[in-house]
Protein backbone atom coordinates (compact mmCIF):
# COMPACT_ATOMS: atom_id res chain seq x y z
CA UNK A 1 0.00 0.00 0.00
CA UNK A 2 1.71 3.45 -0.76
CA UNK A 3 0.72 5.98 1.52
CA UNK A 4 2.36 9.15 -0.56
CA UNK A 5 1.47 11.77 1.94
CA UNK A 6 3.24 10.76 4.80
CA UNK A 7 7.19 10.80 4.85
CA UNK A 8 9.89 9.90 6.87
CA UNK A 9 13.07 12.26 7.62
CA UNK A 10 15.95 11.21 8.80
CA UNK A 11 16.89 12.89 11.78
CA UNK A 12 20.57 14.70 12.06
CA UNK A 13 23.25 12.32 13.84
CA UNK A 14 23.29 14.60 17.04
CA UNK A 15 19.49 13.27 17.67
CA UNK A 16 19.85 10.35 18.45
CA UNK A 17 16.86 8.05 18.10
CA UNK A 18 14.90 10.53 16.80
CA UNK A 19 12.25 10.63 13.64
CA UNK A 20 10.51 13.56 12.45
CA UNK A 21 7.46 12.67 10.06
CA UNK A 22 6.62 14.94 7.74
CA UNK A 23 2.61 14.48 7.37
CA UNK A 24 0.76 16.06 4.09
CA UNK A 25 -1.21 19.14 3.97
CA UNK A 26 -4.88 16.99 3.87
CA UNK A 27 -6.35 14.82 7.06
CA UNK A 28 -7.52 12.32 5.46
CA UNK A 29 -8.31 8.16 6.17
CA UNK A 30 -4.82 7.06 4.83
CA UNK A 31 -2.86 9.50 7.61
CA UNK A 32 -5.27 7.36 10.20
CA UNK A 33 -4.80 4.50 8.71
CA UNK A 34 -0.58 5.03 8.72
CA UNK A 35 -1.28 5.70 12.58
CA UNK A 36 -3.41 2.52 12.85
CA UNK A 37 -1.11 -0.06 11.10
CA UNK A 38 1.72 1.38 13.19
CA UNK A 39 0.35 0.72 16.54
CA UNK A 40 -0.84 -2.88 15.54
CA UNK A 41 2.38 -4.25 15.04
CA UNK A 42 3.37 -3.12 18.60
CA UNK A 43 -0.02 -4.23 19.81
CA UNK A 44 0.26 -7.80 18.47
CA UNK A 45 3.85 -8.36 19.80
CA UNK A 46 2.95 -7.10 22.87
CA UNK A 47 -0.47 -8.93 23.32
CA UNK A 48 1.24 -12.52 22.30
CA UNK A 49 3.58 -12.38 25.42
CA UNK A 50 0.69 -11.15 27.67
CA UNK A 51 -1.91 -13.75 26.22
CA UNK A 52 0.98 -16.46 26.81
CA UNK A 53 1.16 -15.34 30.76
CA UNK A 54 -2.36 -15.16 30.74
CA UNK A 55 -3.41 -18.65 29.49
CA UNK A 56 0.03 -20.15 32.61
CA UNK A 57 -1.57 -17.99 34.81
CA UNK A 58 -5.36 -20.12 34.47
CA UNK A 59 -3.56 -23.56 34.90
CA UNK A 60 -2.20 -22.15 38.33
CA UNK A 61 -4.31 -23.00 41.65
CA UNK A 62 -3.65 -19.64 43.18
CA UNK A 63 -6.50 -16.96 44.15
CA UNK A 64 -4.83 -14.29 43.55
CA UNK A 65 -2.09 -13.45 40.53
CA UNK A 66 1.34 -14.16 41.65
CA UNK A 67 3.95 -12.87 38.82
CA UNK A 68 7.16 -15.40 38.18
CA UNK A 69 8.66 -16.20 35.12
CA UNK A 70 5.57 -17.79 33.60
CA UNK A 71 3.40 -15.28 34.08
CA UNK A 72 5.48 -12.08 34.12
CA UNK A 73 4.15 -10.20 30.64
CA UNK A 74 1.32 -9.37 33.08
CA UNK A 75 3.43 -6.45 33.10
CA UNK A 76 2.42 -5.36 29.74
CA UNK A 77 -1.28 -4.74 30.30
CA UNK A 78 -0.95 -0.97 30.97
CA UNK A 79 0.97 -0.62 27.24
CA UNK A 80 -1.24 -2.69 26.00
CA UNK A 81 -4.42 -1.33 27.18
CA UNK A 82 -3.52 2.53 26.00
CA UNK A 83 -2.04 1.10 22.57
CA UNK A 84 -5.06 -0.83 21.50
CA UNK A 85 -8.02 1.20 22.96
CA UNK A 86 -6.51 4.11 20.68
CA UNK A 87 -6.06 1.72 17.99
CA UNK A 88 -9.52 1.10 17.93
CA UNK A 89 -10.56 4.64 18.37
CA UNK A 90 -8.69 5.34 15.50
CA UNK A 91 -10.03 2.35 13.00
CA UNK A 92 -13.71 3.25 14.13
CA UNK A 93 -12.78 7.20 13.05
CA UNK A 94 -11.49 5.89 9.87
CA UNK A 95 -13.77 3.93 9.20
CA UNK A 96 -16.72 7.00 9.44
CA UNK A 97 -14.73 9.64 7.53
CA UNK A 98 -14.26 7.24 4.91
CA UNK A 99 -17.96 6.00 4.52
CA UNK A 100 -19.56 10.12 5.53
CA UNK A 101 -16.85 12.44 5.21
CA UNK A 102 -17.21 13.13 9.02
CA UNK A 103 -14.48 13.79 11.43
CA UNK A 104 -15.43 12.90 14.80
CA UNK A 105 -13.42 13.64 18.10
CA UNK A 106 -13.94 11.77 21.62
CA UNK A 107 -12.45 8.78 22.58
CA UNK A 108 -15.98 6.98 23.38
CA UNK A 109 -16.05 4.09 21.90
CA UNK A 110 -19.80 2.92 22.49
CA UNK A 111 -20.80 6.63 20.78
CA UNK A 112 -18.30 5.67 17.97
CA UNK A 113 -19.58 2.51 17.18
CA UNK A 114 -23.16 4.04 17.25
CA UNK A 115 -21.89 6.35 13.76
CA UNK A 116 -21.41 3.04 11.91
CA UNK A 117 -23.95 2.19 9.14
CA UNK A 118 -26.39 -0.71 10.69
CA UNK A 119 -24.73 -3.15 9.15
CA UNK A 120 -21.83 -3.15 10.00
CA UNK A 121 -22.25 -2.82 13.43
CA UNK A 122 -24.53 -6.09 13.25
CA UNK A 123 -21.79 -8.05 11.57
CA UNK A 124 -18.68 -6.33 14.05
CA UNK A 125 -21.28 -7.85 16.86
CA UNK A 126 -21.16 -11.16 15.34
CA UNK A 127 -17.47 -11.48 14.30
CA UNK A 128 -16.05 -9.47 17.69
CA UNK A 129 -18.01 -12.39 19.24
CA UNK A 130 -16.63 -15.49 17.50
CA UNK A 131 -13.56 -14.46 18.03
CA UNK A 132 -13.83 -13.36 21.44
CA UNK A 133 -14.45 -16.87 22.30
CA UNK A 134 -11.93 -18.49 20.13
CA UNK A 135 -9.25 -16.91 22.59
CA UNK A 136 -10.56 -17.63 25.48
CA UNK A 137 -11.56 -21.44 24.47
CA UNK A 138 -15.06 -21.00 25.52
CA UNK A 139 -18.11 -22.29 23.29
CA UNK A 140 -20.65 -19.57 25.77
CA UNK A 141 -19.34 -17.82 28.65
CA UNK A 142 -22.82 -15.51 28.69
CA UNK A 143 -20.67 -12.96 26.71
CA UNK A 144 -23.04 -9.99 25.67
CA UNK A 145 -21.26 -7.87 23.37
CA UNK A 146 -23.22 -4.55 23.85
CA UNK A 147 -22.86 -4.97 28.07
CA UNK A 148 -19.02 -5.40 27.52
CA UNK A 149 -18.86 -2.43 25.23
CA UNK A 150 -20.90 -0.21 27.47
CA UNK A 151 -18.04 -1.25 30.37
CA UNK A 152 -15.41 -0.96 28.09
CA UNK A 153 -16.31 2.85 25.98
CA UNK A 154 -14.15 5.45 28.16
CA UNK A 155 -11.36 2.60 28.44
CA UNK A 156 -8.38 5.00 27.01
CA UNK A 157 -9.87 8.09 29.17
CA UNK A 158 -9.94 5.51 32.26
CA UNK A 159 -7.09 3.24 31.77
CA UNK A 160 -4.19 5.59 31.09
CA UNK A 161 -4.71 7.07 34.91
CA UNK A 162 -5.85 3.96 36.35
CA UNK A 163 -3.43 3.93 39.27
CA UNK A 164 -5.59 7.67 40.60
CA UNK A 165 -8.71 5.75 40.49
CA UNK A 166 -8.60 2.37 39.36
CA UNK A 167 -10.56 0.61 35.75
CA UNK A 168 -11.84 -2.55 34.81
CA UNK A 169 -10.72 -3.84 31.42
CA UNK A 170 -11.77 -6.63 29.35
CA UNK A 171 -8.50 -7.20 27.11
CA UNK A 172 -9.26 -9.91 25.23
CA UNK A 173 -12.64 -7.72 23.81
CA UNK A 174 -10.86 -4.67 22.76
CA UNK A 175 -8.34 -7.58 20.73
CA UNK A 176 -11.53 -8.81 19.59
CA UNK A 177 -12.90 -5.72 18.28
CA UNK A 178 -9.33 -4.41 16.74
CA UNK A 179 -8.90 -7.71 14.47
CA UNK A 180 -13.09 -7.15 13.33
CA UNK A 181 -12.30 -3.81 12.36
CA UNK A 182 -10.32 -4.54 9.85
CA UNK A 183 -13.14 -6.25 7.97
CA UNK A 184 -14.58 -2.54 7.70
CA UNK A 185 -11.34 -1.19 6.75
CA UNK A 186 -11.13 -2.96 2.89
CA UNK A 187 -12.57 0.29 1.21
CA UNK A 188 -9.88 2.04 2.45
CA UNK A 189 -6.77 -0.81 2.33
CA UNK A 190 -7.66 -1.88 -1.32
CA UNK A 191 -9.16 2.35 -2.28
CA UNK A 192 -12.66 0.32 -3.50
CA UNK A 193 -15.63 2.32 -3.44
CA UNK A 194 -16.94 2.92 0.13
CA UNK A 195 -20.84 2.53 -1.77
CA UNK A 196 -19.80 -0.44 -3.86
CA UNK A 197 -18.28 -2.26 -0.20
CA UNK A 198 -21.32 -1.30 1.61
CA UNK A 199 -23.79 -3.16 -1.02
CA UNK A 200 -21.71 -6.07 -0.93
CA UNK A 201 -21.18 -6.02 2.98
CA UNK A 202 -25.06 -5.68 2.56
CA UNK A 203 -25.81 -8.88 0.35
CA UNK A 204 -24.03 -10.89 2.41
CA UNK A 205 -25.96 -9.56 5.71
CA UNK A 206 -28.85 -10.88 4.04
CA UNK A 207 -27.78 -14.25 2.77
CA UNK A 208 -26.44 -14.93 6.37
CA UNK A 209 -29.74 -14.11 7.97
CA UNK A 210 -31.44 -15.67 5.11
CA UNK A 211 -29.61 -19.03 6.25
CA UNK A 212 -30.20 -18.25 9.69
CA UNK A 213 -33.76 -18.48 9.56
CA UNK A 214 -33.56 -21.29 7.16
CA UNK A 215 -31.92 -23.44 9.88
CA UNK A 216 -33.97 -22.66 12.78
């Protein structure tokens, strides 16, 4: 994919470490996107280490979490947590400036997911589901998507200060929810027509409830 608008200088040899990116004159859905494929690649490294401490930690007959070497990428939930619940901010944002030209602020995720066309939100429901419970090996686990999203929509606001007041955080959702995103983000990935993905994104709602009914 060639993003042309965004650049990379290289920074003068007294700086060390440093980058400066040069960013185009327009905002526009490939700048977000840039952002958003950036912070996955830290997100997934990161989140492969934690899930790995998380899964030792369940086969251990302790009440409370004790970290050792099995379980010691615990550590990594507070990067984790700010990197991905911005991630998903920013793939929901995309996602609505591509499809209505809109630029929305706030880091709400509930009120972001709202802005999506009806569709998609029915299908992010069903796939943020299947895959929520393909990582945590659970066929039912009385998962309700919209309850975990309403506990989960101010998790950037809450979570980056969470040692002032404290948050609950469902991890493995907000995973779920970045990898179904991406489903939304084709228009933009592959520069097809935001109306022309939509129709098809459509026709395949309705074959799938279609079947649906057909096998009840």
């Amino acid at each position: 994919m060639n993003i042309s608008s965004i650049k990379y200088k290289r920074p003068p040899k007294e700086v060390a470490g440093a980058v400066e990116i040069i960013q185009g004159e327009s905002y526009d859905v490939r700048h977000i996107l840039f952002k958003v494929e950036n912070y996955d690649m830290a997100v997934e490294i990161l989140f492969d280490k934690y899930l790995s401490s998380w899964r030792k930690s369940r086969e251990k007959d302790t009440a409370d979490l004790v970290i050792d070497e099995d379980t010691q990428y615990f550590k990594l939930i507070d990067p984790i947590i700010t990197l991905l619940s911005f991630m998903v901010e920013l793939q929901f944002k995309a996602i609505i400036l591509n499809d209505n030209d809109t630029r929305e602020k706030g880091h709400n995720l509930k009120k972001l997911f709202k802005l999506l066309d009806p569709a998609y939100q029915i299908i992010l429901k069903e796939e943020v589901s299947k895959i929520y419970l393909e990582i945590t090996d659970k066929s039912s686990d009385g998962f309700d998507f919209y309850t975990t999203l309403e506990n989960q929509k101010n998790v950037f606001t809450n979570w980056r200060y969470s040692f002032e007041k404290g948050s609950n955080v469902n991890i493995i959702f907000l995973k779920a929810l970045k990898d179904s995103l991406y489903i939304f983000m084709e228009p933009v990935v592959y520069e097809k027509s935001a109306t022309v993905f939509k129709t098809d994104l459509l026709l395949k709602l309705e074959d799938r409830i279609r079947n649906e009914k057909l096998t009840r």
